[in-house]
C-alpha atoms as a PDB file:
ATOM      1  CA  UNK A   1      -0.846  -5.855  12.170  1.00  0.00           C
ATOM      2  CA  UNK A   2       2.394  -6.081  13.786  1.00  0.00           C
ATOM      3  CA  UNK A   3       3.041  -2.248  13.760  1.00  0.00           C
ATOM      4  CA  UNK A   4      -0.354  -1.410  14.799  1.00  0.00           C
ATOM      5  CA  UNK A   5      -0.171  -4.077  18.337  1.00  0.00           C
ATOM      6  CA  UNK A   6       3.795  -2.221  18.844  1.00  0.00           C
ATOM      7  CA  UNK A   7       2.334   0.974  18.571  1.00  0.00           C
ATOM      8  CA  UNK A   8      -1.060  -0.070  20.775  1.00  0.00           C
ATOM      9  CA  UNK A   9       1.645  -1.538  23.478  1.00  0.00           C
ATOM     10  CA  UNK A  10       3.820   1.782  23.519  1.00  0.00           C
ATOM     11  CA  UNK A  11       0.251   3.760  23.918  1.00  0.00           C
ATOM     12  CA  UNK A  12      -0.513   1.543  26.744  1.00  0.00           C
ATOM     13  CA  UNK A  13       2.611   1.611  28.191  1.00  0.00           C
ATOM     14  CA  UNK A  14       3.200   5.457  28.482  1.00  0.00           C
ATOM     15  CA  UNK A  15       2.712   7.110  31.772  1.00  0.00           C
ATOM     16  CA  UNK A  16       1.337  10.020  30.170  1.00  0.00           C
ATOM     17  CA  UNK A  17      -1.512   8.558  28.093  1.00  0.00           C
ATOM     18  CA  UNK A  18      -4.794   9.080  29.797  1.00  0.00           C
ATOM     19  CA  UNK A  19      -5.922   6.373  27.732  1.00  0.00           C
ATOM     20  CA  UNK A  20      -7.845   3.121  29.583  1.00  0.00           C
ATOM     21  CA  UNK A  21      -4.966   0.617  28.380  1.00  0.00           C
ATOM     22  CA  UNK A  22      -8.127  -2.169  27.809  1.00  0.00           C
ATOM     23  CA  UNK A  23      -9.371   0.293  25.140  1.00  0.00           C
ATOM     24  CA  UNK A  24      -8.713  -0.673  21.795  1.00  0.00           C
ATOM     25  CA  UNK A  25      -6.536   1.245  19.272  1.00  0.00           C
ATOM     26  CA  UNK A  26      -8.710   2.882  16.493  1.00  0.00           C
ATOM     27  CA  UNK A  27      -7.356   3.407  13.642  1.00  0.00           C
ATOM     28  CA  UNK A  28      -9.345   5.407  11.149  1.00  0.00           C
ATOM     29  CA  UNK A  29      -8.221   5.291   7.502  1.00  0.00           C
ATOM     30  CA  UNK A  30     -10.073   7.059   4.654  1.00  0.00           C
ATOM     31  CA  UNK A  31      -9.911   8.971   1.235  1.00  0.00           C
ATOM     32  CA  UNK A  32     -10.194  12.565   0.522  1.00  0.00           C
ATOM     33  CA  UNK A  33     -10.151  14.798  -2.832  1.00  0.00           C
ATOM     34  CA  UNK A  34      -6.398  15.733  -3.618  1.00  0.00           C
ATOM     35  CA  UNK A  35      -2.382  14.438  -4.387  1.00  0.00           C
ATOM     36  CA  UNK A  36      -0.622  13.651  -7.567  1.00  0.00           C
ATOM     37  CA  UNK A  37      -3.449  11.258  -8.684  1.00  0.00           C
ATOM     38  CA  UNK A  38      -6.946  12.356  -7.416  1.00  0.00           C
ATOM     39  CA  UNK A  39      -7.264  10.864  -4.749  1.00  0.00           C
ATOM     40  CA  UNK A  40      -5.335  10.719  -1.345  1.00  0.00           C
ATOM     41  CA  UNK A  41      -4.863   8.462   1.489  1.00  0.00           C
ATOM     42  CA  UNK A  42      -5.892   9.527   4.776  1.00  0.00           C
ATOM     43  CA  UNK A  43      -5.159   7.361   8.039  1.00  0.00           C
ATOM     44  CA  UNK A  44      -4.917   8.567  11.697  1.00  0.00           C
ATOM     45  CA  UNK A  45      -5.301   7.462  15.239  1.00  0.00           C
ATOM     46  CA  UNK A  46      -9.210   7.761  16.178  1.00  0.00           C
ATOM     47  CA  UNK A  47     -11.760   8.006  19.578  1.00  0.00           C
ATOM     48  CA  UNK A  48     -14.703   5.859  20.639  1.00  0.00           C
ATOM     49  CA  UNK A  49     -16.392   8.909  20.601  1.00  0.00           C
ATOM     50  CA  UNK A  50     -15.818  10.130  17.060  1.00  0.00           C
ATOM     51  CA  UNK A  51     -16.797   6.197  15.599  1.00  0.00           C
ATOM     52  CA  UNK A  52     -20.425   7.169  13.497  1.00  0.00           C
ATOM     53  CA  UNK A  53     -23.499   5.269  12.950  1.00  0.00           C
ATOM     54  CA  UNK A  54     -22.438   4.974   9.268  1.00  0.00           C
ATOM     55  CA  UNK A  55     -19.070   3.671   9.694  1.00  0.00           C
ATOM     56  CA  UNK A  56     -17.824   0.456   8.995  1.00  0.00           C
ATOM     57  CA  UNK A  57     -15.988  -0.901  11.609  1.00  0.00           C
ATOM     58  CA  UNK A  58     -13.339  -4.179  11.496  1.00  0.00           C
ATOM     59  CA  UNK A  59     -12.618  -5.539  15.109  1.00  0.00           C
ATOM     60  CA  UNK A  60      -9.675  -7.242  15.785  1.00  0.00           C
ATOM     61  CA  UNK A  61     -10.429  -8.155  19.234  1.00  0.00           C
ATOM     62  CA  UNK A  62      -7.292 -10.688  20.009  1.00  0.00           C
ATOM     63  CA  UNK A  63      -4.618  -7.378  18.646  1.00  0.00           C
ATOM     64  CA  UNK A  64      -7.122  -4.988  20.442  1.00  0.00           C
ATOM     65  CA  UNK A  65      -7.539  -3.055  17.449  1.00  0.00           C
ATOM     66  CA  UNK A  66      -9.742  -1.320  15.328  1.00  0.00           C
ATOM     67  CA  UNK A  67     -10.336   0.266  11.914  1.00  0.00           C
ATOM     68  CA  UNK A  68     -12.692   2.544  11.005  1.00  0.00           C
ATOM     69  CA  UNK A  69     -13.821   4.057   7.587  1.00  0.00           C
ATOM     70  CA  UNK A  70     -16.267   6.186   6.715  1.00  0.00           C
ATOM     71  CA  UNK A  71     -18.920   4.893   4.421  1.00  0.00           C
ATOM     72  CA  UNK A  72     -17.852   7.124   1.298  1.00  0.00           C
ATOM     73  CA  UNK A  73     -14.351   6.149   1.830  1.00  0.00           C
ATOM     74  CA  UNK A  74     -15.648   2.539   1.871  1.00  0.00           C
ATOM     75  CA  UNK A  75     -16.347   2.457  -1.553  1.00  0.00           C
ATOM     76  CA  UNK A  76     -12.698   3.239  -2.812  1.00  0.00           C
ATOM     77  CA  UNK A  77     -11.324   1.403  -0.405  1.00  0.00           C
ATOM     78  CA  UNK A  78     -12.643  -1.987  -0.268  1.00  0.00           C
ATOM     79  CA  UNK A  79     -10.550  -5.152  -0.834  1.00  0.00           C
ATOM     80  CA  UNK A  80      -7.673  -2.708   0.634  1.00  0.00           C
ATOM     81  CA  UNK A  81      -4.291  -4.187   1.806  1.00  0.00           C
ATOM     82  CA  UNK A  82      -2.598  -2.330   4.362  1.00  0.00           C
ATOM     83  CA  UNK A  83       1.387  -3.305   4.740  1.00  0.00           C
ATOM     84  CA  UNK A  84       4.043  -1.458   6.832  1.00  0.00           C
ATOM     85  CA  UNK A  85       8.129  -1.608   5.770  1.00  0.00           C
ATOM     86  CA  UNK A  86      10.834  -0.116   7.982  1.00  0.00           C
ATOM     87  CA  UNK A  87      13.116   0.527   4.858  1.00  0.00           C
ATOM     88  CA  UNK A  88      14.958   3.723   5.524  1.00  0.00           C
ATOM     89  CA  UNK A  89      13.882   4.850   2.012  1.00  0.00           C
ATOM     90  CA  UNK A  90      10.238   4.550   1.058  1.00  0.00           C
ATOM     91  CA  UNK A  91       9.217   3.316   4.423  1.00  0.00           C
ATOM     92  CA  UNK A  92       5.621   3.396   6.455  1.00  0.00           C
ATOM     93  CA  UNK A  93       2.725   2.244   5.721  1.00  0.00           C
ATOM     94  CA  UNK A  94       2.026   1.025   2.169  1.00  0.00           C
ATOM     95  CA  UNK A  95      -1.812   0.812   0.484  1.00  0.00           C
ATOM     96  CA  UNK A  96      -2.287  -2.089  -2.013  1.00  0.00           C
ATOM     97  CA  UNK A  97      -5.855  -0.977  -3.543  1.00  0.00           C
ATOM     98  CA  UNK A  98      -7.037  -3.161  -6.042  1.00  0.00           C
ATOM     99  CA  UNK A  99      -9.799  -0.230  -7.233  1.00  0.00           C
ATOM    100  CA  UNK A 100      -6.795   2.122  -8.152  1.00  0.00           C
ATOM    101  CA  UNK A 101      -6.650   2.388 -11.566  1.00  0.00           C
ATOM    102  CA  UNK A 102      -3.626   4.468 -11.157  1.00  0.00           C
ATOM    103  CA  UNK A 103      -1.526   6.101  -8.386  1.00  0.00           C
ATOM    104  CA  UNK A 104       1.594   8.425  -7.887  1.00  0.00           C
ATOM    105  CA  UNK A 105       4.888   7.197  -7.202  1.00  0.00           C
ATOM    106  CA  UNK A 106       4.781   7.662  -3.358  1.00  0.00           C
ATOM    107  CA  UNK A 107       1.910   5.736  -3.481  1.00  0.00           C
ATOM    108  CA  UNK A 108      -0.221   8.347  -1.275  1.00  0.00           C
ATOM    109  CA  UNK A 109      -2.345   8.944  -3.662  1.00  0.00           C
ATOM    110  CA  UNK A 110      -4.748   6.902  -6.093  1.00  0.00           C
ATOM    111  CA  UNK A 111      -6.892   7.542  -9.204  1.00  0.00           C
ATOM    112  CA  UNK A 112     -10.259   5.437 -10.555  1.00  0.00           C
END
């Protein structure tokens, strides 16, 4: 959660963002069909506007964030941990998914 406030404070704070600095950060995470193991992780910075009915949304109202996942992506996703390490090797953010029944060694990627 840390990462995710430093990076909503640099968004806020650049003079170039046309973005309403009260406006949460949406972060939109999800699964799609590929990578070593089946499945890969997909996460990028989201809209208001592109939120959908069917989404399932997790406020964090006090961080002024958001995440968003679609409701297929739900279903491989749920009970995931979400971790970030600034190790100069093997650093980012890290998925701990407890419905992987295997993943790849970068740990992009997951298999049930």
């Amino acid at each position: 959660m840390a990462r995710l406030v430093e990076l909503k404070s640099k968004r806020d704070a650049d003079p170039k963002s046309t973005v309403d600095p009260s406006s949460p950060l949406i972060l939109r995470m999800g699964v799609r069909n590929g990578g070593c193991s089946g499945l890969s992780y997909v996460m990028d910075f989201s809209t208001a506007d592109e939120i959908e009915e069917e989404d399932e949304i997790d406020n964090y109202e006090k961080e002024g964030i958001q995440c968003v996942v679609d409701a297929k992506s739900l279903l491989y996703l749920y009970g995931l941990e979400l971790d970030f390490s600034d190790e100069l090797i093997g650093g980012g953010f890290k998925f701990f998914n407890p419905n992987a029944e295997e993943s790849c060694g970068c740990g992009s990627s997951f298999g049930v």
